[in-house]
Every structure is written in C-alpha cells, then in structure tokens.
C-alpha atoms as a PDB file:
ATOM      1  CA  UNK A   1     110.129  85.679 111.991  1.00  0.00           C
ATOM      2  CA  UNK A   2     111.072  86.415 115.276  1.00  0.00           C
ATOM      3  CA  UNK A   3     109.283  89.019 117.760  1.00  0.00           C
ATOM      4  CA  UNK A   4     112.686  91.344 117.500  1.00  0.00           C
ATOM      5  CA  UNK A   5     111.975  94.776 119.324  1.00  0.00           C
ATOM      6  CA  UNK A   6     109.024  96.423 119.854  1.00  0.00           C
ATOM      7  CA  UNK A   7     107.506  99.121 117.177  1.00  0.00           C
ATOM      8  CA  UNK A   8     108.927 102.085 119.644  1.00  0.00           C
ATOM      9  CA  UNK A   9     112.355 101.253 119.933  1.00  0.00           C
ATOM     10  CA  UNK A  10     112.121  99.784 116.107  1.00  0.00           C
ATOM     11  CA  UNK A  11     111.468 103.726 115.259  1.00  0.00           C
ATOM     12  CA  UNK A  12     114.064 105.163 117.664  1.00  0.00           C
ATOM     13  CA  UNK A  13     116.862 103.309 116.201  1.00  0.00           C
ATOM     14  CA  UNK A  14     115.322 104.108 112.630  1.00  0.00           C
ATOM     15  CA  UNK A  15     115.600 107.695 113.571  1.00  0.00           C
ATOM     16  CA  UNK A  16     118.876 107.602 115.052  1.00  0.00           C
ATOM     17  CA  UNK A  17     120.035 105.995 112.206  1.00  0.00           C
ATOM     18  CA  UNK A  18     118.851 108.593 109.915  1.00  0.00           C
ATOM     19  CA  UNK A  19     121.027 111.305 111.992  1.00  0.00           C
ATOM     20  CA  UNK A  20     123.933 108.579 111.602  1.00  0.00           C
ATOM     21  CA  UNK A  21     124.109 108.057 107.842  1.00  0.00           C
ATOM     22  CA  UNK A  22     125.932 109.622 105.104  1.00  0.00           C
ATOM     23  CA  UNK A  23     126.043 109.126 101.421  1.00  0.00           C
ATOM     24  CA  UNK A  24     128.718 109.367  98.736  1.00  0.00           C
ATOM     25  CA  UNK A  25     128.374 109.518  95.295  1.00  0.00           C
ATOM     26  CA  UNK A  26     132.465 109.328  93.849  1.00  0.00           C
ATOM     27  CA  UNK A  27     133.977 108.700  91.248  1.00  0.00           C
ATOM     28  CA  UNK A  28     136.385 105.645  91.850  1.00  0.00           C
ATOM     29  CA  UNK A  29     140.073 107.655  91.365  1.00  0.00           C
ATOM     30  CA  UNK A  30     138.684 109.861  94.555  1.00  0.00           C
ATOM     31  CA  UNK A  31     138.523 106.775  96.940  1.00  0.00           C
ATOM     32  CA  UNK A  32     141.312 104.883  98.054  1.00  0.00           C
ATOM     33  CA  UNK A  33     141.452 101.322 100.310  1.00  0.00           C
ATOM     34  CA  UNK A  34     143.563 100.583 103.546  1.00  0.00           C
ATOM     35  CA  UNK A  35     146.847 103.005 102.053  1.00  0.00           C
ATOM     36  CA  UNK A  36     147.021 105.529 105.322  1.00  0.00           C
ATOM     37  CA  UNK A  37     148.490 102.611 107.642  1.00  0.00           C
ATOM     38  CA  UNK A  38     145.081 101.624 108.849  1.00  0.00           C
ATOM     39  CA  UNK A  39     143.619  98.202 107.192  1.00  0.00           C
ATOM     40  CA  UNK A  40     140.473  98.169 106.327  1.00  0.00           C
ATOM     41  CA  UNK A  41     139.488 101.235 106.027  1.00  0.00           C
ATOM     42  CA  UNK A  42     138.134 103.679 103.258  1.00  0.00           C
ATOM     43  CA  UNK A  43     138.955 106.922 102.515  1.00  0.00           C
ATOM     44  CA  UNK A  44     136.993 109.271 100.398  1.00  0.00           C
ATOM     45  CA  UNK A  45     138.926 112.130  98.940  1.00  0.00           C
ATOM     46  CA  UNK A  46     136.607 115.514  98.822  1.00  0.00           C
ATOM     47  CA  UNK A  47     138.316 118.266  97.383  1.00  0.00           C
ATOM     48  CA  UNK A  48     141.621 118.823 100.669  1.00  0.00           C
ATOM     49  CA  UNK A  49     139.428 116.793 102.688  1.00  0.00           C
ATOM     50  CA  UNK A  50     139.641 113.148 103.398  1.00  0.00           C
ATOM     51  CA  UNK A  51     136.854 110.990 105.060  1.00  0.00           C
ATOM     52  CA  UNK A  52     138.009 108.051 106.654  1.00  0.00           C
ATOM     53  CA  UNK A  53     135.774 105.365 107.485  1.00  0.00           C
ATOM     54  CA  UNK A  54     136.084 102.096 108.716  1.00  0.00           C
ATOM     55  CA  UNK A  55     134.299  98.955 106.709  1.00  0.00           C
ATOM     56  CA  UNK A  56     131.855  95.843 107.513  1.00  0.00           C
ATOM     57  CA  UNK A  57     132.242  92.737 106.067  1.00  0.00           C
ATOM     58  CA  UNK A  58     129.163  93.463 103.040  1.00  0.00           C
ATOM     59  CA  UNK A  59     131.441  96.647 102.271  1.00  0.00           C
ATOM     60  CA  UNK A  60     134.171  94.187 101.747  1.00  0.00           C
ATOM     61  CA  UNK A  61     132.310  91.546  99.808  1.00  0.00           C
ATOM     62  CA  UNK A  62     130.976  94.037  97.240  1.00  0.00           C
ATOM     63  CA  UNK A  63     133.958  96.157  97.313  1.00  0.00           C
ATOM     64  CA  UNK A  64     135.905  92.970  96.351  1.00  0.00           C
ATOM     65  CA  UNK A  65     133.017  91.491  94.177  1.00  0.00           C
ATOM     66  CA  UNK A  66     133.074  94.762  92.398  1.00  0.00           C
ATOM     67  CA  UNK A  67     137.076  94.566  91.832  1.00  0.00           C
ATOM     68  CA  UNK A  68     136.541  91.397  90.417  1.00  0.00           C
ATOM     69  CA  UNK A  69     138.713  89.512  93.332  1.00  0.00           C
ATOM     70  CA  UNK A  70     137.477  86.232  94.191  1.00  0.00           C
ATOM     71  CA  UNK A  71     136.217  86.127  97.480  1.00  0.00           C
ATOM     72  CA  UNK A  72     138.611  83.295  98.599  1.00  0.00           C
ATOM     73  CA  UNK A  73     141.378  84.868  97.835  1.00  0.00           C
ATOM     74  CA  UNK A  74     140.048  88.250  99.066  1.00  0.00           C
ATOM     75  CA  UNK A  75     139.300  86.724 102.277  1.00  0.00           C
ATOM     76  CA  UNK A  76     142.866  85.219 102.289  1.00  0.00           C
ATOM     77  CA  UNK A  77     144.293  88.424 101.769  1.00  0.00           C
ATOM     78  CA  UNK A  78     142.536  90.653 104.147  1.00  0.00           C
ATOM     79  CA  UNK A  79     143.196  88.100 107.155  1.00  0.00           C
ATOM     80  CA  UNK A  80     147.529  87.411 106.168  1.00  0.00           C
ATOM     81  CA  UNK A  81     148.238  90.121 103.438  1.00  0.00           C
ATOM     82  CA  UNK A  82     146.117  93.225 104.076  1.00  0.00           C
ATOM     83  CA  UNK A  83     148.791  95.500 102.182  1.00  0.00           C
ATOM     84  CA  UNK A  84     148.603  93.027  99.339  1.00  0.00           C
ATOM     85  CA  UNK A  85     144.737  93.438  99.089  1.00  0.00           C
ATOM     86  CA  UNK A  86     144.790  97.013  99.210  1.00  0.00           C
ATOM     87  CA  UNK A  87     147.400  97.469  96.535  1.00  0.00           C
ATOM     88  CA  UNK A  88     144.989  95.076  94.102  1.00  0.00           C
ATOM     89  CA  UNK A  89     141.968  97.145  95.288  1.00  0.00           C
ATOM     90  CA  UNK A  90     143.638 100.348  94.626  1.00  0.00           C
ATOM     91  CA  UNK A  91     144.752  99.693  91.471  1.00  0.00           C
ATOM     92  CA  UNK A  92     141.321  98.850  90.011  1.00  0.00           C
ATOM     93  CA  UNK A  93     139.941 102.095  92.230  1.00  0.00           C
ATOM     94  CA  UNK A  94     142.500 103.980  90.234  1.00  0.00           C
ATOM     95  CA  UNK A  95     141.895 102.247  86.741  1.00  0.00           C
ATOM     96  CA  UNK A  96     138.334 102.343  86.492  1.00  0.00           C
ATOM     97  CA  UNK A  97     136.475 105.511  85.315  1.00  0.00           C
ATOM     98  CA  UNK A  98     133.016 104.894  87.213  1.00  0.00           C
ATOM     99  CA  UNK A  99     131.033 106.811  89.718  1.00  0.00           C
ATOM    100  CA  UNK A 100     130.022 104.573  92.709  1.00  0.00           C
ATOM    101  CA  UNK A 101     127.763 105.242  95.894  1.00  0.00           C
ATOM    102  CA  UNK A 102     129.445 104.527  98.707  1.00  0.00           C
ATOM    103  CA  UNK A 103     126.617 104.431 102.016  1.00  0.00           C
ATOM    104  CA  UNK A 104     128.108 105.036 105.307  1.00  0.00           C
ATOM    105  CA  UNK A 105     126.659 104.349 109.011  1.00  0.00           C
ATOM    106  CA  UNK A 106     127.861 105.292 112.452  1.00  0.00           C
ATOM    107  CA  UNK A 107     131.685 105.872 110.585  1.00  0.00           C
ATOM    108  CA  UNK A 108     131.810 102.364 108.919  1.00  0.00           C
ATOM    109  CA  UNK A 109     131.233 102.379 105.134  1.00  0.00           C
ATOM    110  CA  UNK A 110     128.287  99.120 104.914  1.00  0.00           C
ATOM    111  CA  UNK A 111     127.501  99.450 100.740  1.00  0.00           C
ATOM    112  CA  UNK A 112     129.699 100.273  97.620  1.00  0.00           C
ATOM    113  CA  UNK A 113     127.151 100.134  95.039  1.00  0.00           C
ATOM    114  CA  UNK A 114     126.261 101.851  92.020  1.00  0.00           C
ATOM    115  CA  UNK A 115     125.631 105.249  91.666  1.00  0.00           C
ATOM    116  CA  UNK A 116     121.837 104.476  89.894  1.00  0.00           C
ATOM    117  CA  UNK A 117     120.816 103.049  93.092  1.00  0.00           C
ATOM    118  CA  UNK A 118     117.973 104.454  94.335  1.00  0.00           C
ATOM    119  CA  UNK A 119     117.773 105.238  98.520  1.00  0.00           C
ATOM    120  CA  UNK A 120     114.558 104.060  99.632  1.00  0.00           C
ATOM    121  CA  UNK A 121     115.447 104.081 103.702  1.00  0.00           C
ATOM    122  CA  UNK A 122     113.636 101.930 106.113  1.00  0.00           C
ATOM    123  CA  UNK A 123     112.472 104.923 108.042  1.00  0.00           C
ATOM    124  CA  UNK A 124     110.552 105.994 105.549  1.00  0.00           C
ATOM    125  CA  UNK A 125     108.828 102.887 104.862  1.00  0.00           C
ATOM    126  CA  UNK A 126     107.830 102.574 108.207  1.00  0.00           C
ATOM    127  CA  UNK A 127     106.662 106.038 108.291  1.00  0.00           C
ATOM    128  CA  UNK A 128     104.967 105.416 105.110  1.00  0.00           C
ATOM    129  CA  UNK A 129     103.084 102.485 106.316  1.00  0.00           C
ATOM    130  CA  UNK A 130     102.828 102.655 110.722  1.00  0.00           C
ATOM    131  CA  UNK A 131     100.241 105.548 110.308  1.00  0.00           C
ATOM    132  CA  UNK A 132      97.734 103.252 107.958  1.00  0.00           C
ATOM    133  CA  UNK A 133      98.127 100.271 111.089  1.00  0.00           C
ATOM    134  CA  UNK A 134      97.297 103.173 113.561  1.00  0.00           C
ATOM    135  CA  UNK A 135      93.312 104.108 111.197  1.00  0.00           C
ATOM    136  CA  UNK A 136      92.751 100.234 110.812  1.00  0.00           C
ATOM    137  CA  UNK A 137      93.763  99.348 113.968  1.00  0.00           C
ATOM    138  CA  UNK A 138      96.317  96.906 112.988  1.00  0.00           C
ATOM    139  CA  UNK A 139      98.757  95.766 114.864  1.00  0.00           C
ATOM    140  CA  UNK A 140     102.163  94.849 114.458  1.00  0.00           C
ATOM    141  CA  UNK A 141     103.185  91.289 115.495  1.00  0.00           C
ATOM    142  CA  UNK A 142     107.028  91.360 114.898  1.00  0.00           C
ATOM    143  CA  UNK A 143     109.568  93.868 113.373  1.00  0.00           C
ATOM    144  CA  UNK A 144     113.332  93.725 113.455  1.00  0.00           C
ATOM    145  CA  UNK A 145     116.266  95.359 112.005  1.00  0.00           C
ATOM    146  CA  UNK A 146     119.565  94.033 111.367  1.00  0.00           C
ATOM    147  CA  UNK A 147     122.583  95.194 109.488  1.00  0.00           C
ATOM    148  CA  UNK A 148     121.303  94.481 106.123  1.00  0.00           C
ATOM    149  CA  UNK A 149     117.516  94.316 106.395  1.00  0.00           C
ATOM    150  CA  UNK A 150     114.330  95.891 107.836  1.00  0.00           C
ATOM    151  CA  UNK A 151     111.421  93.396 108.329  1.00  0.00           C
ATOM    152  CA  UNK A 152     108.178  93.797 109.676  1.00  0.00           C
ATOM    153  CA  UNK A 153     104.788  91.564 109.915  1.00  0.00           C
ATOM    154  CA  UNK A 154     101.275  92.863 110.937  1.00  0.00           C
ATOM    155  CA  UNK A 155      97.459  91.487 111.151  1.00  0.00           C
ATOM    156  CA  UNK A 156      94.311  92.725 111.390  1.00  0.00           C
ATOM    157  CA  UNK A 157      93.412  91.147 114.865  1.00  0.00           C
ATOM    158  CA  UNK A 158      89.647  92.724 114.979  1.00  0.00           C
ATOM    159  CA  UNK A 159      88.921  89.981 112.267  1.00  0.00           C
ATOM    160  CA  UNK A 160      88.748  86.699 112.551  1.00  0.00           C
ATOM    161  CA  UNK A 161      87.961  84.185 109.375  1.00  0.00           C
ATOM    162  CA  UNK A 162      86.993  80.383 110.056  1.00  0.00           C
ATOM    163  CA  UNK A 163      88.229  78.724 106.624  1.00  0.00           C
ATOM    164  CA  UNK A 164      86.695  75.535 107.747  1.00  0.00           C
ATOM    165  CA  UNK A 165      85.955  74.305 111.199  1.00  0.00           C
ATOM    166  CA  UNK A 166      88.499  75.151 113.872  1.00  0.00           C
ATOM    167  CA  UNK A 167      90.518  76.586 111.563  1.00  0.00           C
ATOM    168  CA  UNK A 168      90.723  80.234 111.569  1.00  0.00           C
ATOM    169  CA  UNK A 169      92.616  82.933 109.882  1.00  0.00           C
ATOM    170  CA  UNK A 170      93.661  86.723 110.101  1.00  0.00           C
ATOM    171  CA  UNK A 171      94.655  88.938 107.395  1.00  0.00           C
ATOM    172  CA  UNK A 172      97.807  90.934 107.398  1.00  0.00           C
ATOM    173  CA  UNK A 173     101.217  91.924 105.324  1.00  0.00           C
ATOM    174  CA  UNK A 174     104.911  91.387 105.788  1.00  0.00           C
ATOM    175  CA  UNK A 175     107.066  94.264 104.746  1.00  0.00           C
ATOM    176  CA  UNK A 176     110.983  94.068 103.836  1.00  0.00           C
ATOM    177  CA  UNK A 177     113.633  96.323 103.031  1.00  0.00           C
ATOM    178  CA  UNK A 178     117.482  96.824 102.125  1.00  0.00           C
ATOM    179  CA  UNK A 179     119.268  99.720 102.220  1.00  0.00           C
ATOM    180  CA  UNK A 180     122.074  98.144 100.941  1.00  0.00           C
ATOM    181  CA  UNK A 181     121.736  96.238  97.623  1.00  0.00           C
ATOM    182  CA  UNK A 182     120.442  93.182  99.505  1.00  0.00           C
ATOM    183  CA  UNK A 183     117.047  93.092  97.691  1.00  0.00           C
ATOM    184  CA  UNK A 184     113.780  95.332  96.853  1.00  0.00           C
ATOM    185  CA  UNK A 185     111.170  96.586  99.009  1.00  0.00           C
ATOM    186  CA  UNK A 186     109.132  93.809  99.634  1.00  0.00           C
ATOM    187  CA  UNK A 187     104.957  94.303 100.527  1.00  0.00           C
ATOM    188  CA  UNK A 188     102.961  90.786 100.564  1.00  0.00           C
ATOM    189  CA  UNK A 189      99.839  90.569 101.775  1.00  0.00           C
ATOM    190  CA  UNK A 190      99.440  87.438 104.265  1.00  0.00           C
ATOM    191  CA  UNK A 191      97.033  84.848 105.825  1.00  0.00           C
ATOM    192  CA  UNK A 192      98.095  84.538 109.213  1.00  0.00           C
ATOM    193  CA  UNK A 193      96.866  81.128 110.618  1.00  0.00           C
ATOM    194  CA  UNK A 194      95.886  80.987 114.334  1.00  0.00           C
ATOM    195  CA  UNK A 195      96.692  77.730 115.087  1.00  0.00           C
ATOM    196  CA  UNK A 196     100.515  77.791 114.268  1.00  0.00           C
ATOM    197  CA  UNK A 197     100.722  81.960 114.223  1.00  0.00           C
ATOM    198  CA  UNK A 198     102.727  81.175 111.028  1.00  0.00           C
ATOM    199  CA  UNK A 199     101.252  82.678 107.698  1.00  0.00           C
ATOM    200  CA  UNK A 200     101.239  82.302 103.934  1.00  0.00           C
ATOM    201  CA  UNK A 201     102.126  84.892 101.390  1.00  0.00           C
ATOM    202  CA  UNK A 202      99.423  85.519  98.881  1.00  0.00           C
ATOM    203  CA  UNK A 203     101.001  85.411  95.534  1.00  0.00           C
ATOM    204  CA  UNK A 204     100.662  87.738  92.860  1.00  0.00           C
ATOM    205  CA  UNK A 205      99.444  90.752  95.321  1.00  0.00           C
ATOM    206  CA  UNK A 206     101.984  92.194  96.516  1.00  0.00           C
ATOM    207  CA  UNK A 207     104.141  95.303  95.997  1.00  0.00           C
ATOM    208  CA  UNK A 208     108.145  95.367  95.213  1.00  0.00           C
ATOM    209  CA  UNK A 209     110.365  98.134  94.038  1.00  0.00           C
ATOM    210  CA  UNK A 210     114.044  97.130  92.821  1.00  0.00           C
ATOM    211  CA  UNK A 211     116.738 100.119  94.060  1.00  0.00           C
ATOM    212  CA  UNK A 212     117.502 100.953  90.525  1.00  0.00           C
ATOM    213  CA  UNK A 213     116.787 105.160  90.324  1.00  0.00           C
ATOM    214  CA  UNK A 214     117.509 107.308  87.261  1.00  0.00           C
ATOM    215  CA  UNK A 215     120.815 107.679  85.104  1.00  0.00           C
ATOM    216  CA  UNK A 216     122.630 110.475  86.414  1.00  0.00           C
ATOM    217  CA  UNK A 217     125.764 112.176  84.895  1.00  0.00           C
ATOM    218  CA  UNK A 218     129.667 110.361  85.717  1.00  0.00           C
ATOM    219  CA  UNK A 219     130.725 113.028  88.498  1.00  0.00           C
ATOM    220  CA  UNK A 220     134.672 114.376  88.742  1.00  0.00           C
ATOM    221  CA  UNK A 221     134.525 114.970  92.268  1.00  0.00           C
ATOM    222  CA  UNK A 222     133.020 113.524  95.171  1.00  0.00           C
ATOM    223  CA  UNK A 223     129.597 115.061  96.022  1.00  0.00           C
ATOM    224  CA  UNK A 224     127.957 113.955  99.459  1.00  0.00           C
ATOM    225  CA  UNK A 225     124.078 113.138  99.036  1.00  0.00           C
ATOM    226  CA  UNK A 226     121.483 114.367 101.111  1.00  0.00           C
ATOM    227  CA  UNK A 227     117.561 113.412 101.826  1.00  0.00           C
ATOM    228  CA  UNK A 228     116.308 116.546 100.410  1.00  0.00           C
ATOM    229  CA  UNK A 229     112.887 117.064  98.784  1.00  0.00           C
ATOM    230  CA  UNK A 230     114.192 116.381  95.643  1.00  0.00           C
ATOM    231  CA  UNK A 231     114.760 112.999  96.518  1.00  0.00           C
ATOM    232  CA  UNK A 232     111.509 112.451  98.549  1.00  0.00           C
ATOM    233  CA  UNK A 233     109.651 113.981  95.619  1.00  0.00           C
ATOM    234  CA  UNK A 234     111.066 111.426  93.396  1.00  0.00           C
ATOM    235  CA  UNK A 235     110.085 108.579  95.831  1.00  0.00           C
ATOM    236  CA  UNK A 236     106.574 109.901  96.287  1.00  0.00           C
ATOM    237  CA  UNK A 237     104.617 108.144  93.762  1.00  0.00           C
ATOM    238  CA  UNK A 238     106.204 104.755  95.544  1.00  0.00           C
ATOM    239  CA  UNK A 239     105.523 105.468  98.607  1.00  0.00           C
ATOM    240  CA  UNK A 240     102.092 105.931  97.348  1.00  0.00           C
ATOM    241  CA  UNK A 241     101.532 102.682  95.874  1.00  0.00           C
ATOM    242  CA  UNK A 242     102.880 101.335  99.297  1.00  0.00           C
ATOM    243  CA  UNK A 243     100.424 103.010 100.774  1.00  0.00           C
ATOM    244  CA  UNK A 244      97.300 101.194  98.658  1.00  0.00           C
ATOM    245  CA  UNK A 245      98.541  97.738  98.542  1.00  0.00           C
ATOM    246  CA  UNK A 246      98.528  98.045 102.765  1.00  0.00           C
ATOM    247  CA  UNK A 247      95.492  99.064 102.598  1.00  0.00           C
ATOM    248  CA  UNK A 248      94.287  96.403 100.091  1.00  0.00           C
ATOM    249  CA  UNK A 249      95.291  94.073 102.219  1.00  0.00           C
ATOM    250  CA  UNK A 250      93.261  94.943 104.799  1.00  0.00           C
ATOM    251  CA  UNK A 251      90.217  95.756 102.239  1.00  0.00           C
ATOM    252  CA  UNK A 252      87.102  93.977 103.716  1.00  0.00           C
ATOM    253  CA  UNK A 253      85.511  92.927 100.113  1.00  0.00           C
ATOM    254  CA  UNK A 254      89.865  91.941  98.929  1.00  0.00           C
ATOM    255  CA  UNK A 255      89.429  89.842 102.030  1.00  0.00           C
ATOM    256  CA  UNK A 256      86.067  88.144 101.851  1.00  0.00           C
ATOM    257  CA  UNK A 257      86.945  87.247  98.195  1.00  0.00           C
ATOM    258  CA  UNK A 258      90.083  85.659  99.029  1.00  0.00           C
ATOM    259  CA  UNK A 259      88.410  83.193 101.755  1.00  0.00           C
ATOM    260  CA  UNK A 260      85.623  82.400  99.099  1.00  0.00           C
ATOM    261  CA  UNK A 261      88.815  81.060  97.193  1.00  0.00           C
ATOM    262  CA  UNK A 262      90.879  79.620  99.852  1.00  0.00           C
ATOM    263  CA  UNK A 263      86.996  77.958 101.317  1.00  0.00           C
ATOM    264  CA  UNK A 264      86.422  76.973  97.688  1.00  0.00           C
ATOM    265  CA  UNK A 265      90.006  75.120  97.327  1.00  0.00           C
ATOM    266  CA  UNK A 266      89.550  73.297 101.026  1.00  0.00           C
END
C-alpha cells in the first residue's frame, strides 16, 4: 500500500466529504437518465423539484449492470449513441417497480445501489478507530482514499518481536472500506515485518461487515436520507465490535500467543 496522505489531511477530506454528500432513496419511475439535453446525467424527480447530477463511470457501470445492458454495448452507446442509451435506460427506469439508493458526491451521482444497503461512511470508521491509535500509541503507517475505497494500515511501533534471529516483527491492522457497493468493511489484524515493511494478514481474526441493512418499505416518492441518530444508533453495535477487534490486535497476551505460533511453525 502506498504512503497516500497523511492522517490530517486523510480526515479533512473525510469531513469535507461528509458536508458534500447526499443520499437518495427513489423509487425507479422518479429518476430519469440523460433526457434534459445533457448526456450523462441523472435527474431525480422530488415532488416539482428536479435534482440534476452529473455521473462517474461506477454510476454508469452499475446503472447499466442494473438495466441489464451489457457493458460493451453500454460503453458503445454512451461514447457514439448517448440518446440511444438513455432511451434503453429510461425505459427499464420507467418499467421497473423498485426503490433504489442513489449516493451522490460533490454533484456527481458515484452509486445506484439498492435501497437495503446499509451507509457505513469512511469518516466514521476512522473516527471509530483513530482515537484507540491515539491510547495505544499506534501509529498510522499509510492511509489513502480514492473514489471507491478508504484504506488504512497501522502498527504498534513501541513493540518489537524477534521471530527468529534478525528477523523481527510489529503488530498492527489494515482497515478498508466502500461506500459504494465495492466491498465490506474490512479489519485484519497484521504482522508487519521489518525487514521488507510489508506484512501478512492473520487469518481468521479479523472483522468484516457486508453493506446489507434492514428491509425497508418500497417508497412512492423520492425521500432524501440523512445521517441522523437513527442511523448511527443502528450502526452502533458495529462500530463497537470495530472497536474490540483494534484493540485485540494490539492485546499484549493476543500478541505473545501468536509469536509462540508463528516461533513454533519457523
């Protein structure tokens, strides 16, 4: 993994993300696809009111994906036929009696997914998880965010472990996330060897949470979704859990009984 930004400006873009974002829950006959003159872009009907936002290329492949339009063609279509795409888009919009979230960041619509998904957003893992690093005194190696993922990688650096001679290891924990249908949370515990700074996940300890949330009723009109304690509340025992497999990993008997292991296989 590479360095990426530092844990500061990691947590300013976080948080200026989280002013950014907006979420949709719709049913499909209140969004519409490229039919105001403008390819490419999304419209979600609320009541007189009409969001417009432009899309990414995920938005596109799931859009697509979810219409059931191979990508190939798709691809064809947006590039020399844009009209023709949205007319086969729309249609299947208009035909289809689902609810779908649609997520939405700095005005361009970057997930079309569905409406069970549960929101678990990478600013609150990090906030979850930074102040545990701050009471062991861990510190964060490398952390980076792109358009589809958060990932982040720390070690205990005030211990040291010789496995055999000249080879010595640190304990730590790489953390992933998607906000947009790209995968689960993702908490391993790691062995972070010295001599290459690479590490090694250690299987069967870890932590992951799939964004699948609770049923919720087919919706009639478009309702916007909001971070309120409802949904925090319902995230809270998770975040939890997060919380104690960090700290397992960093657990001084979890550790010492992992080298005897890793000593007794060498």
């Amino acid at each position: 993994m590479k360095e990426g930004r530092s844990l500061q400006d990691l947590a300013i873009e976080l948080q200026r993300q989280r002013n950014s974002m907006r979420d949709f829950k719709a049913p499909t006959s209140r969004l519409s696809f490229g039919d105001e003159g403008v390819p490419d872009h999304l419209y979600i009907h609320q009541g007189n009111e009409v969001a417009t936002f432009g899309t990414n290329n995920l938005f596109m492949r799931q859009l697509t994906g979810w219409a059931e339009i191979p990508k190939k063609y798709a691809d064809r279509m947006q590039a020399y036929a844009p009209e023709l795409l949205a007319k086969n888009v729309n249609h299947w919009l208009q035909q289809t009696d689902e609810t779908r979230l649609v997520r939405t960041l700095d005005n361009t619509a970057r997930a079309f997914l569905s409406h069970r998904y549960r929101m678990i957003d990478n600013v609150d893992v990090i906030e979850a998880v930074v102040p545990i690093f701050g009471e062991r005194g861990i510190t964060t190696v490398s952390q980076e965010i792109t358009d589809s993922h958060l990932y982040l990688k720390a070690v205990n650096t005030r211990k040291t472990v010789e496995v055999k001679k000249g080879d010595k290891v640190q304990f730590g924990v790489v953390i992933s996330n998607s906000e947009v249908g790209l995968g689960a949370v993702h908490v391993d515990p790691l062995i972070y060897t010295l001599a290459c700074e690479n590490g090694a996940i250690i299987a069967d300890a870890g932590l992951r949470k799939f964004h699948i949330g609770r049923q919720v009723q087919e919706l009639d009109e478009t309702a916007e979704v909001f971070k309120d304690d409802t949904i925090r509340a319902d995230n809270h025992a998770f975040f939890l859990k997060l919380r104690d497999v960090v700290n397992a990993a960093f657990d001084e008997t979890h550790m010492n009984d992992v080298m005897t292991d890793i000593a007794d296989s060498t």
